[in-house]
PDB file of N, CA and C in Angstrom:
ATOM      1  N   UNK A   1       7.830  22.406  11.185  1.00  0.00           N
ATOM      2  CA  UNK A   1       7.724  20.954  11.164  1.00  0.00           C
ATOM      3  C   UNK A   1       6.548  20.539  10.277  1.00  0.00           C
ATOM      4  N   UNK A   2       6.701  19.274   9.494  1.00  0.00           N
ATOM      5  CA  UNK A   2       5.614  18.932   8.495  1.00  0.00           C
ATOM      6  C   UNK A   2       4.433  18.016   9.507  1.00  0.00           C
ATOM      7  N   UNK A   3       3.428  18.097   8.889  1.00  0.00           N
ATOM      8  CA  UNK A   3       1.952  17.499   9.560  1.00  0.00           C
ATOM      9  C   UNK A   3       2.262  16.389   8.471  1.00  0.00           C
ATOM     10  N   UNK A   4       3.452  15.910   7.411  1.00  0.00           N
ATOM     11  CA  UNK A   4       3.004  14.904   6.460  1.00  0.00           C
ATOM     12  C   UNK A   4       3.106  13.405   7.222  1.00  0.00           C
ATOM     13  N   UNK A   5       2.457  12.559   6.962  1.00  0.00           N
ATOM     14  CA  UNK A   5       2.018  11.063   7.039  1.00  0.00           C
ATOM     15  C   UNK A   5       2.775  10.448   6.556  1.00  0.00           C
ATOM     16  N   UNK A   6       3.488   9.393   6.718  1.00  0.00           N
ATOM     17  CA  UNK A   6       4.282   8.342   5.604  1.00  0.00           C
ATOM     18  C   UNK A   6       3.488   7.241   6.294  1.00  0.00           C
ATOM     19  N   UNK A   7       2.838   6.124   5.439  1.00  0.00           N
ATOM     20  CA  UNK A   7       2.998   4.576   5.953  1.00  0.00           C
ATOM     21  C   UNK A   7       3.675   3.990   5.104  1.00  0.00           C
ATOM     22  N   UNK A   8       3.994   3.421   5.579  1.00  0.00           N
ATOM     23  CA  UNK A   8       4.901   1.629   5.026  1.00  0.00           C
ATOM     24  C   UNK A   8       4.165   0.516   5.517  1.00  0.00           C
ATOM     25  N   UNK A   9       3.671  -0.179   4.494  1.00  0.00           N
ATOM     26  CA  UNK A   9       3.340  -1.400   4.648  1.00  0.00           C
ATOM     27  C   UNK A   9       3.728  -2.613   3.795  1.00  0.00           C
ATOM     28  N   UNK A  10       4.056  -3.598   4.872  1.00  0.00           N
ATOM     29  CA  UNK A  10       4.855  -4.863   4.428  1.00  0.00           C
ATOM     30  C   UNK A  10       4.070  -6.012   3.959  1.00  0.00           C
ATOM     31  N   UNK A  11       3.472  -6.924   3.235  1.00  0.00           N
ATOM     32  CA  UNK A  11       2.512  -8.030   3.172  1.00  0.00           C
ATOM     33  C   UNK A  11       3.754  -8.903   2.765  1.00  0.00           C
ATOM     34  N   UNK A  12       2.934  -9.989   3.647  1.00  0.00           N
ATOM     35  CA  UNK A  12       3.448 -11.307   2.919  1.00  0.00           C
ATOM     36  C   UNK A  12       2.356 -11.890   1.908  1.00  0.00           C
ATOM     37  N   UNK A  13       2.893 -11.893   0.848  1.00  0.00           N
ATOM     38  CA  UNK A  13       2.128 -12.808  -0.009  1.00  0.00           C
ATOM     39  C   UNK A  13       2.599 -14.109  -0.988  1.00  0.00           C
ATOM     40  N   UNK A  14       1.445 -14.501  -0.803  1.00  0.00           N
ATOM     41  CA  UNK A  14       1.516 -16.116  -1.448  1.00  0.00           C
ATOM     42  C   UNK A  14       1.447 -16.613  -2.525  1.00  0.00           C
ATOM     43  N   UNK A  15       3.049 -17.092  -3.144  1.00  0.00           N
ATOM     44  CA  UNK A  15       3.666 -17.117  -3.943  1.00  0.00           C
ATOM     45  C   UNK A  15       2.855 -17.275  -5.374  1.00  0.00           C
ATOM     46  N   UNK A  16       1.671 -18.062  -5.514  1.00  0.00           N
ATOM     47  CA  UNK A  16       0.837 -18.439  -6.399  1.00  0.00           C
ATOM     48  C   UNK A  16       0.129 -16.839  -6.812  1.00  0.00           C
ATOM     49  N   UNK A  17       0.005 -16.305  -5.944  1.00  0.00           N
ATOM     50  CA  UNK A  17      -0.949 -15.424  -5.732  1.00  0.00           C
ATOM     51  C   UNK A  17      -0.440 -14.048  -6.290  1.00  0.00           C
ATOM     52  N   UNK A  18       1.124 -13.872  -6.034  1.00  0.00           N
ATOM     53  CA  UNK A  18       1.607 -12.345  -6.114  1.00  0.00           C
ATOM     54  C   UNK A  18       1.586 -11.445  -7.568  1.00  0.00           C
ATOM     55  N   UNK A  19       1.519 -12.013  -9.008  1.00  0.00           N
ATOM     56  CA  UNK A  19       1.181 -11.662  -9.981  1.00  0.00           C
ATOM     57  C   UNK A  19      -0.632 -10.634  -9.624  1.00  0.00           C
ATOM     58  N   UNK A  20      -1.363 -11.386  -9.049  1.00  0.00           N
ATOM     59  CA  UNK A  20      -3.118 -10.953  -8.705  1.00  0.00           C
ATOM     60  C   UNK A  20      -2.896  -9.732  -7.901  1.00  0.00           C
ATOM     61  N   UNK A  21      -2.216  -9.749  -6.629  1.00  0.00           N
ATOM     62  CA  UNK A  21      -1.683  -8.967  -6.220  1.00  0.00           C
ATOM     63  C   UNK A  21      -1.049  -7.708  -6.450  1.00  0.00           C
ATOM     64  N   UNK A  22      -0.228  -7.936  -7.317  1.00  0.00           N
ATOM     65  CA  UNK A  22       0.642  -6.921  -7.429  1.00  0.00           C
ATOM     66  C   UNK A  22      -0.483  -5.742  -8.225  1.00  0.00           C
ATOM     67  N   UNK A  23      -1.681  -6.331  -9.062  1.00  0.00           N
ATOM     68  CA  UNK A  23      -2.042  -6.103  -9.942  1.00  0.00           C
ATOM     69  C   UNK A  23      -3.116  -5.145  -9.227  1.00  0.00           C
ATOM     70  N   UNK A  24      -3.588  -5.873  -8.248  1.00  0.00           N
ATOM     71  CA  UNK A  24      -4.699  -5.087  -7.150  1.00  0.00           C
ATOM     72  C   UNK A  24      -4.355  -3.873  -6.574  1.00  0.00           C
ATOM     73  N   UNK A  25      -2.843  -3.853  -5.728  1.00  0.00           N
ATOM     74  CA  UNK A  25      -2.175  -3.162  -5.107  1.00  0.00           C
ATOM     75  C   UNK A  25      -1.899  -2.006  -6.596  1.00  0.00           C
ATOM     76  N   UNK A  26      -1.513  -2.047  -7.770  1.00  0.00           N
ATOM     77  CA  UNK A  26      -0.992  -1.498  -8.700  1.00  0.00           C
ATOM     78  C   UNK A  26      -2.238  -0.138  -8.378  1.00  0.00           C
ATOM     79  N   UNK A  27      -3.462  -0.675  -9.359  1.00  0.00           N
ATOM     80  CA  UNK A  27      -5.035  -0.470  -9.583  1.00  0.00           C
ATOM     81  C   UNK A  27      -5.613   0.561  -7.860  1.00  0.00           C
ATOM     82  N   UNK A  28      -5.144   0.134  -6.664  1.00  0.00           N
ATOM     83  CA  UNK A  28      -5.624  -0.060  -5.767  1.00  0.00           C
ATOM     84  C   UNK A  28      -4.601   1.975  -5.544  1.00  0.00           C
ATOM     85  N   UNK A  29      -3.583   1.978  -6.110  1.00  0.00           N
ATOM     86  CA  UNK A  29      -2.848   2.974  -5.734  1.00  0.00           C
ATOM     87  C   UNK A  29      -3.567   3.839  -6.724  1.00  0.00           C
ATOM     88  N   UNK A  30      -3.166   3.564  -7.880  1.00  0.00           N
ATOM     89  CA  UNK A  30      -3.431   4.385  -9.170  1.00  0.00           C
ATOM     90  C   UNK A  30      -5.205   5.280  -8.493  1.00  0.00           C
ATOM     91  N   UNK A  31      -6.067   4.548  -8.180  1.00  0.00           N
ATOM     92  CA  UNK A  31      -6.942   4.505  -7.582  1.00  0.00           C
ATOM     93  C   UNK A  31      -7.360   5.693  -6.617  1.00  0.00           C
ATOM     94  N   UNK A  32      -6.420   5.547  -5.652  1.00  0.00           N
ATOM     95  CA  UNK A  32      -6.236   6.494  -4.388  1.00  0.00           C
ATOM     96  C   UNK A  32      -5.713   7.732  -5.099  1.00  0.00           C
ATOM     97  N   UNK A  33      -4.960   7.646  -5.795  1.00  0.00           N
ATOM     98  CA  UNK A  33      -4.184   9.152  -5.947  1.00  0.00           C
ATOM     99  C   UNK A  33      -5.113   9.755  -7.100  1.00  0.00           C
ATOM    100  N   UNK A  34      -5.917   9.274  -7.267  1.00  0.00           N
ATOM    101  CA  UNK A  34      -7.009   9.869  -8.453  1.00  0.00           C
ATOM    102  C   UNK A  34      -8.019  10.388  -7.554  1.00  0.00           C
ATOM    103  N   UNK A  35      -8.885   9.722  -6.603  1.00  0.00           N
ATOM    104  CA  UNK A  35      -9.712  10.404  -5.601  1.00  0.00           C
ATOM    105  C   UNK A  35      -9.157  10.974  -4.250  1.00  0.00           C
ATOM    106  N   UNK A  36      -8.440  10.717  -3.977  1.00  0.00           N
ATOM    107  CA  UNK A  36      -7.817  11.547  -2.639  1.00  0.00           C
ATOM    108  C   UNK A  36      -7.157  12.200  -2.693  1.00  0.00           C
ATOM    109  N   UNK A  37      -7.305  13.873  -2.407  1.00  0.00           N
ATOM    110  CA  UNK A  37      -6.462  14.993  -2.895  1.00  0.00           C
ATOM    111  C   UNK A  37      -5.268  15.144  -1.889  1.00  0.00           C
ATOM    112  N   UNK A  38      -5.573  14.590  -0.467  1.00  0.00           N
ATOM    113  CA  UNK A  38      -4.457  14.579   0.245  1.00  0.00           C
ATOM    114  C   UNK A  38      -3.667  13.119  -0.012  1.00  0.00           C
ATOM    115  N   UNK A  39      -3.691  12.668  -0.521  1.00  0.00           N
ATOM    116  CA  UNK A  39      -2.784  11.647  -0.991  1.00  0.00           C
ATOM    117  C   UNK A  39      -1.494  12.096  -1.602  1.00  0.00           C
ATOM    118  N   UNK A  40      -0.181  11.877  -1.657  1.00  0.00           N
ATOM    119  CA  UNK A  40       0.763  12.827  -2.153  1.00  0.00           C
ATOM    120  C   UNK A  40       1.082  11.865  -2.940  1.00  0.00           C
ATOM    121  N   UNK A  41       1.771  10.909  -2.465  1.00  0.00           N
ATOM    122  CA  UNK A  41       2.206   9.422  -2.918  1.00  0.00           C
ATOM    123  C   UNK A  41       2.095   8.374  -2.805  1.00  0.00           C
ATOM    124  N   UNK A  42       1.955   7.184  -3.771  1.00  0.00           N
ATOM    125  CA  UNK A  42       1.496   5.955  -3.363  1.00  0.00           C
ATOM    126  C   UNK A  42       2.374   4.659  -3.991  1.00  0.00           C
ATOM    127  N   UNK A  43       3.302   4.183  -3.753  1.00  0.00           N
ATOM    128  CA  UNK A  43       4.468   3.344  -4.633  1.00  0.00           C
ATOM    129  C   UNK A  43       4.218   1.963  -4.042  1.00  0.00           C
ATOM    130  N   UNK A  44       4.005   1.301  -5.170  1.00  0.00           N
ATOM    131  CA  UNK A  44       3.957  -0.145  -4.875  1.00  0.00           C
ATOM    132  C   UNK A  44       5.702  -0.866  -5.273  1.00  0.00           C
ATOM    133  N   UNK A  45       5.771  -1.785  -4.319  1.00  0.00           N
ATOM    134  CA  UNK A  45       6.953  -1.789  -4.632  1.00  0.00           C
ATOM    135  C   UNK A  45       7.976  -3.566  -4.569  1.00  0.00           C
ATOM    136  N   UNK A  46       8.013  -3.730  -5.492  1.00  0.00           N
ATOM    137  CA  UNK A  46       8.313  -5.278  -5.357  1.00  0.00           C
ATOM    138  C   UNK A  46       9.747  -5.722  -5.966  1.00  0.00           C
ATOM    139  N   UNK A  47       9.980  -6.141  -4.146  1.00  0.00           N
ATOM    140  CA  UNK A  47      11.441  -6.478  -4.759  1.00  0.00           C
ATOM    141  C   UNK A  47      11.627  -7.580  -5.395  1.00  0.00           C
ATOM    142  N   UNK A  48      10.906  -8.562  -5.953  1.00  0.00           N
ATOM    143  CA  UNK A  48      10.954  -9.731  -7.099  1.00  0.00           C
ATOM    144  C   UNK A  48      12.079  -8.680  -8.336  1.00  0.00           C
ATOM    145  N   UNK A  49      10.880  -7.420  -8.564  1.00  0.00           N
ATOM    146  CA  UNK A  49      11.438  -7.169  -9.731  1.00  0.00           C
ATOM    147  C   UNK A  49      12.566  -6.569  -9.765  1.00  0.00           C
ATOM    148  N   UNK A  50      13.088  -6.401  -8.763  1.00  0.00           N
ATOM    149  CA  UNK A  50      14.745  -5.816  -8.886  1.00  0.00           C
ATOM    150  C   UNK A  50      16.120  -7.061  -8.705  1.00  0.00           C
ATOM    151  N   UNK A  51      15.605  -7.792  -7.899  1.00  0.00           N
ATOM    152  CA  UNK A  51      16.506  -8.763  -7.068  1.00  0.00           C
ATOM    153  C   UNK A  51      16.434 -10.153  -8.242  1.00  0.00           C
ATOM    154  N   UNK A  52      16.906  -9.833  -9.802  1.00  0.00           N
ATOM    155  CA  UNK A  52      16.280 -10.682 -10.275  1.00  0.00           C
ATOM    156  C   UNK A  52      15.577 -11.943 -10.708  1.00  0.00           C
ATOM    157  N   UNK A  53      14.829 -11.580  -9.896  1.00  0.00           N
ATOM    158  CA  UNK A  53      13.192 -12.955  -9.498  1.00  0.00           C
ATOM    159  C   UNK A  53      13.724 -13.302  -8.794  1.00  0.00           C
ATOM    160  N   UNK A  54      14.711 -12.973  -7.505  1.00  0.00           N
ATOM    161  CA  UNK A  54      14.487 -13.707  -6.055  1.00  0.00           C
ATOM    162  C   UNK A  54      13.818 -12.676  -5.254  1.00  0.00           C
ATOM    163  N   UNK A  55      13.147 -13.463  -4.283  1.00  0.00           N
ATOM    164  CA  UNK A  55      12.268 -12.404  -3.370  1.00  0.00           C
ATOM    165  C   UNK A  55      11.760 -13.486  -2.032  1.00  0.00           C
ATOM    166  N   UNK A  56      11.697 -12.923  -1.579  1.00  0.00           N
ATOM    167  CA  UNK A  56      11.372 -13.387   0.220  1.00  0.00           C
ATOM    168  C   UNK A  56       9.431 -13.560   0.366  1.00  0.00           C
ATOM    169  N   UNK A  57       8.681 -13.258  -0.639  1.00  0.00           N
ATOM    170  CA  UNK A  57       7.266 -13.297  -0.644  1.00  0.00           C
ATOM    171  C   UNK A  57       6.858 -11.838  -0.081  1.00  0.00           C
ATOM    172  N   UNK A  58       7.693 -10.759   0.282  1.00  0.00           N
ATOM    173  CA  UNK A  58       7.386  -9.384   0.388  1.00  0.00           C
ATOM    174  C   UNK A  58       6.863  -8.519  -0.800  1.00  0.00           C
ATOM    175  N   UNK A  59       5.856  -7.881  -0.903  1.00  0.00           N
ATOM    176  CA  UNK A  59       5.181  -6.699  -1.126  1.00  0.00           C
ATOM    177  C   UNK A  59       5.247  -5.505  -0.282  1.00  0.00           C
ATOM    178  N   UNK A  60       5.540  -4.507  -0.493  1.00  0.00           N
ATOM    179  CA  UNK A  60       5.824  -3.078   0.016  1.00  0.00           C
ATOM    180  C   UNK A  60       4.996  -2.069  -0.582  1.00  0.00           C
ATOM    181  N   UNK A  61       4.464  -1.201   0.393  1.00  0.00           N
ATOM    182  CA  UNK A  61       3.279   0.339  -0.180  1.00  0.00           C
ATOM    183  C   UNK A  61       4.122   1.263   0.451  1.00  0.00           C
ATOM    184  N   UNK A  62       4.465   2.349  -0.304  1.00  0.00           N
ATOM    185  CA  UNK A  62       5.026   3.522   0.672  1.00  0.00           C
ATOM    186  C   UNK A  62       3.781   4.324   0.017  1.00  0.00           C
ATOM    187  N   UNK A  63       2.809   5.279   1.321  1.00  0.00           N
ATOM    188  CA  UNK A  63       1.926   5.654   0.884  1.00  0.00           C
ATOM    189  C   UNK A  63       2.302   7.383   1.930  1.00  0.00           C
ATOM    190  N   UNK A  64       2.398   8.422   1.098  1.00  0.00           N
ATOM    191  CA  UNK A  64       2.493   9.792   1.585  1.00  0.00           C
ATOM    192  C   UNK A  64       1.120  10.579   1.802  1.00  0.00           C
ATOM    193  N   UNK A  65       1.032  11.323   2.691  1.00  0.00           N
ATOM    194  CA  UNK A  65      -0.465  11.836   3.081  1.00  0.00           C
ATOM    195  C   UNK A  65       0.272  13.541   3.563  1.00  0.00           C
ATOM    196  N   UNK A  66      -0.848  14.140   3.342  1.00  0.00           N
ATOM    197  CA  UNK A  66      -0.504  15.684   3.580  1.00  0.00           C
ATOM    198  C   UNK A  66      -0.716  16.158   5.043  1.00  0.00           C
ATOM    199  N   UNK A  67      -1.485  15.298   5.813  1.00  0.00           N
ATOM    200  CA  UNK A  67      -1.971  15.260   7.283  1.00  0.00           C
ATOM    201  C   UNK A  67      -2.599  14.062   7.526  1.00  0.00           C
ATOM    202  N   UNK A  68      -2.980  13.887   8.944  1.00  0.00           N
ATOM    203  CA  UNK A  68      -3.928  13.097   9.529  1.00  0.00           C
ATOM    204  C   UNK A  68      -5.266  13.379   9.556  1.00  0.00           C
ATOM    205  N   UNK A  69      -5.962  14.232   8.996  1.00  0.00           N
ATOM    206  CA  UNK A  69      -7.025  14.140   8.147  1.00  0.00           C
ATOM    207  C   UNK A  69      -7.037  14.006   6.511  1.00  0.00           C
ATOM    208  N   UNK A  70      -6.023  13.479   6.171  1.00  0.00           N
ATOM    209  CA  UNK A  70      -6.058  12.720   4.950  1.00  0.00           C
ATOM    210  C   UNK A  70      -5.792  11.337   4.992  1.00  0.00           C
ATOM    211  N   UNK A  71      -5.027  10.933   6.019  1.00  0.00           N
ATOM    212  CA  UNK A  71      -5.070   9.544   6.401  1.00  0.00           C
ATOM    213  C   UNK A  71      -6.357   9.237   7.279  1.00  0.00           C
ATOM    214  N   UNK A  72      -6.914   9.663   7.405  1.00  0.00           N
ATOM    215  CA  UNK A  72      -8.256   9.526   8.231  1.00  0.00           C
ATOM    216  C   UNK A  72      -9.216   9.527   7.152  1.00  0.00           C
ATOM    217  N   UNK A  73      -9.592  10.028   6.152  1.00  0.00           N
ATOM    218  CA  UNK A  73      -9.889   9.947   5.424  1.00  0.00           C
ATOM    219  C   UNK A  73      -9.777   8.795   4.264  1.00  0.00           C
ATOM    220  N   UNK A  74      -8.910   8.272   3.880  1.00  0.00           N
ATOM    221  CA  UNK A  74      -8.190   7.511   3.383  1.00  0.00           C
ATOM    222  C   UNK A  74      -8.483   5.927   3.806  1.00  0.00           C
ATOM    223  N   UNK A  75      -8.041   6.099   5.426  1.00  0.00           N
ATOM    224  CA  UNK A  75      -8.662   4.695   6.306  1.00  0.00           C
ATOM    225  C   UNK A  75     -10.143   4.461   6.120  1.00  0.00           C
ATOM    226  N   UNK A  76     -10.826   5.508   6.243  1.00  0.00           N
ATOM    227  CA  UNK A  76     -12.590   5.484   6.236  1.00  0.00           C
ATOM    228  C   UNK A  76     -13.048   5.671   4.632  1.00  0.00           C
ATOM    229  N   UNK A  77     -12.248   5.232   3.375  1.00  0.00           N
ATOM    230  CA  UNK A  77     -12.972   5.520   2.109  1.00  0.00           C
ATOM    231  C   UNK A  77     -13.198   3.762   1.730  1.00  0.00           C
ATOM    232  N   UNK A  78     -14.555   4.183   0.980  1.00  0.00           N
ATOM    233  CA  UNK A  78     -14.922   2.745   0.535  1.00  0.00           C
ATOM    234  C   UNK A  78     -14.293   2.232  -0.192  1.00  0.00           C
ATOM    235  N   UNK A  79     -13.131   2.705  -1.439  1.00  0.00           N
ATOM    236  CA  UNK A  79     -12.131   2.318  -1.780  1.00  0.00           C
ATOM    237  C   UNK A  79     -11.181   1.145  -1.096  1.00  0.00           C
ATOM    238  N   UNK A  80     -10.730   1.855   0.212  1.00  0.00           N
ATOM    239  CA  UNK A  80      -9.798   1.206   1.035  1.00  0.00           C
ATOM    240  C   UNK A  80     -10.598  -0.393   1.384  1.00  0.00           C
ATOM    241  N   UNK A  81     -11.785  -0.495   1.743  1.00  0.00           N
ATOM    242  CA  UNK A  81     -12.474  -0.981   2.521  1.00  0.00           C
ATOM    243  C   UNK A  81     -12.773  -2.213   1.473  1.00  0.00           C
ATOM    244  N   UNK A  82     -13.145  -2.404   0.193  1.00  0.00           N
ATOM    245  CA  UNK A  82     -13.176  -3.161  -0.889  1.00  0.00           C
ATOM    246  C   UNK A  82     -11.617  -3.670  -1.081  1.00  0.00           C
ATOM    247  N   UNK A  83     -10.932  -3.417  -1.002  1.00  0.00           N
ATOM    248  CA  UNK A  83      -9.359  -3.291  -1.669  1.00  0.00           C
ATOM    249  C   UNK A  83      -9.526  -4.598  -0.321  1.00  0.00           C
ATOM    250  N   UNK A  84      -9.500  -3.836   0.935  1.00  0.00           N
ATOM    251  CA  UNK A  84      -8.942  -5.267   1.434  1.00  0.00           C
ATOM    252  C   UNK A  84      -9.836  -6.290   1.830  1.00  0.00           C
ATOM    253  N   UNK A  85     -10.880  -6.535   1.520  1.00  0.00           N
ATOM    254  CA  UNK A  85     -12.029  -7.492   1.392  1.00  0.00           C
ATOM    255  C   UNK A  85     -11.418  -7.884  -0.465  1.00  0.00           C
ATOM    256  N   UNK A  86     -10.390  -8.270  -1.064  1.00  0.00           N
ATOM    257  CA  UNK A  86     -10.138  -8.168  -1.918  1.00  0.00           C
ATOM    258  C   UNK A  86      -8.653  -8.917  -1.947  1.00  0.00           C
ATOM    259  N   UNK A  87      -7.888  -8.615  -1.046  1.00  0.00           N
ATOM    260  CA  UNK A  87      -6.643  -9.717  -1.091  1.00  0.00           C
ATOM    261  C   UNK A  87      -6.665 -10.111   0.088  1.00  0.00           C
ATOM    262  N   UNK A  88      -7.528 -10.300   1.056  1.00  0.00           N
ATOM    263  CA  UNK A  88      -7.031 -11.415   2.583  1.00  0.00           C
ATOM    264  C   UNK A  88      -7.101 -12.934   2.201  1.00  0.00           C
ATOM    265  N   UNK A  89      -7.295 -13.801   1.151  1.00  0.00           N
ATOM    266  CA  UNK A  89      -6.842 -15.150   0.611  1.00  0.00           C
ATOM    267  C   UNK A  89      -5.752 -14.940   0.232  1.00  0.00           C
ATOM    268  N   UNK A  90      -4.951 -13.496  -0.229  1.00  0.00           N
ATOM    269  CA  UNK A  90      -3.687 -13.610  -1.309  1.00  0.00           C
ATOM    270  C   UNK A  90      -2.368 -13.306  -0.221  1.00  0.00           C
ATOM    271  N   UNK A  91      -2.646 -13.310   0.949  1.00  0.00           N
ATOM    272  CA  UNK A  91      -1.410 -12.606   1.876  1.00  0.00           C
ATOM    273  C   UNK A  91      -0.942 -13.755   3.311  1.00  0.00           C
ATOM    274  N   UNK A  92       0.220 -13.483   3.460  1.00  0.00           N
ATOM    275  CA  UNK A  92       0.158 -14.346   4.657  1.00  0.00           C
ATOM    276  C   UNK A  92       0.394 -13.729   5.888  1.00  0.00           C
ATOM    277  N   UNK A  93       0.698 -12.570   5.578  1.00  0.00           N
ATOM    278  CA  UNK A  93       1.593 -11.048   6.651  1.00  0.00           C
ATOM    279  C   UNK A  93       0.733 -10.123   5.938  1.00  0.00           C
ATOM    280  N   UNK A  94       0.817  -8.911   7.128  1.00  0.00           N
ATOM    281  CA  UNK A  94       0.859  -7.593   6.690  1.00  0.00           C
ATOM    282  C   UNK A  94       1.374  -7.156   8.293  1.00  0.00           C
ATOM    283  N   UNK A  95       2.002  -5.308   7.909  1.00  0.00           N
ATOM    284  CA  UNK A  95       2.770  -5.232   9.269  1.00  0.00           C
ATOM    285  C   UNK A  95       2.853  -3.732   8.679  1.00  0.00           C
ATOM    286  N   UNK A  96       2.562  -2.961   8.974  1.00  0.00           N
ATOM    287  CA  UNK A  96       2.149  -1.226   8.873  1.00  0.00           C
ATOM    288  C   UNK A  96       3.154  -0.741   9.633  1.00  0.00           C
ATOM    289  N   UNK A  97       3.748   0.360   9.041  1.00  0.00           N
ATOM    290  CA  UNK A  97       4.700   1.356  10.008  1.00  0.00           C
ATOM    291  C   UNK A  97       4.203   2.794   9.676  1.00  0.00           C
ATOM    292  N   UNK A  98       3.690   3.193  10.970  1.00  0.00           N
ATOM    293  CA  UNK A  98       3.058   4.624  10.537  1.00  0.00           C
ATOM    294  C   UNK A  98       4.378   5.923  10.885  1.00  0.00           C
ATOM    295  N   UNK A  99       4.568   6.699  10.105  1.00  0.00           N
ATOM    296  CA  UNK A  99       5.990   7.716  10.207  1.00  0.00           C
ATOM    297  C   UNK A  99       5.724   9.278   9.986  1.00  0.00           C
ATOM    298  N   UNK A 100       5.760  10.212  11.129  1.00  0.00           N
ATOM    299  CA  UNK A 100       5.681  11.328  10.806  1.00  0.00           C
ATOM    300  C   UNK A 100       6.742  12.109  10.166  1.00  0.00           C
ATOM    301  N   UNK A 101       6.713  12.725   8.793  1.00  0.00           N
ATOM    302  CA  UNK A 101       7.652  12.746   8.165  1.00  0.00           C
ATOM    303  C   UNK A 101       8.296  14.303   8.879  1.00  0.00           C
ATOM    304  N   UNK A 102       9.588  14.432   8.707  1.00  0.00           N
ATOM    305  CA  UNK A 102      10.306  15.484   9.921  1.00  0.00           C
ATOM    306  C   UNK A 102      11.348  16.257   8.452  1.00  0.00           C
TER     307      UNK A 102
END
């Protein structure tokens, strides 16, 4: 059985705002998978750009971890900690699904 991590996280963000966003979240991944070696994967994911330009104000992170001391890690890096002192004006939701991958 795998020790791997999946989260999913959902934001609502505000419509003015989601271009800044997307851009943070982009930067904010690229970011993580450069300093965190247990980081596997990090996909930002916006259905604006598939659904073309309709969208519900959802933003999506599917973020992969090698264990729970890489998500522990991850939660406690100053990275993380700036990032979201960084979009709480730009969101109206957020809603985390933590998934042990099987």
């Amino acid at each position: 059985m795998s020790n791997k991590i999946a989260l999913m996280v959902e934001f609502g963000v505000k419509p003015e705002r989601r271009a800044e966003f997307l851009d943070l979240m982009r930067s904010h991944a690229r970011l993580t998978l450069d300093s965190e070696p247990g980081c596997e994967q990090f996909d930002v994911l916006d259905p604006a750009g598939f659904n073309n330009g309709t969208e519900d104000g959802s933003v999506f992170l599917y973020e992969l971890y090698t264990d729970q001391a890489a998500v522990d890690a991850h939660m406690g890096s100053a990275l993380l900690a700036s990032t979201r002192g960084s979009y709480d004006d730009m969101i109206t939701s957020k809603r985390v699904v933590w998934c042990a991958v099987t």
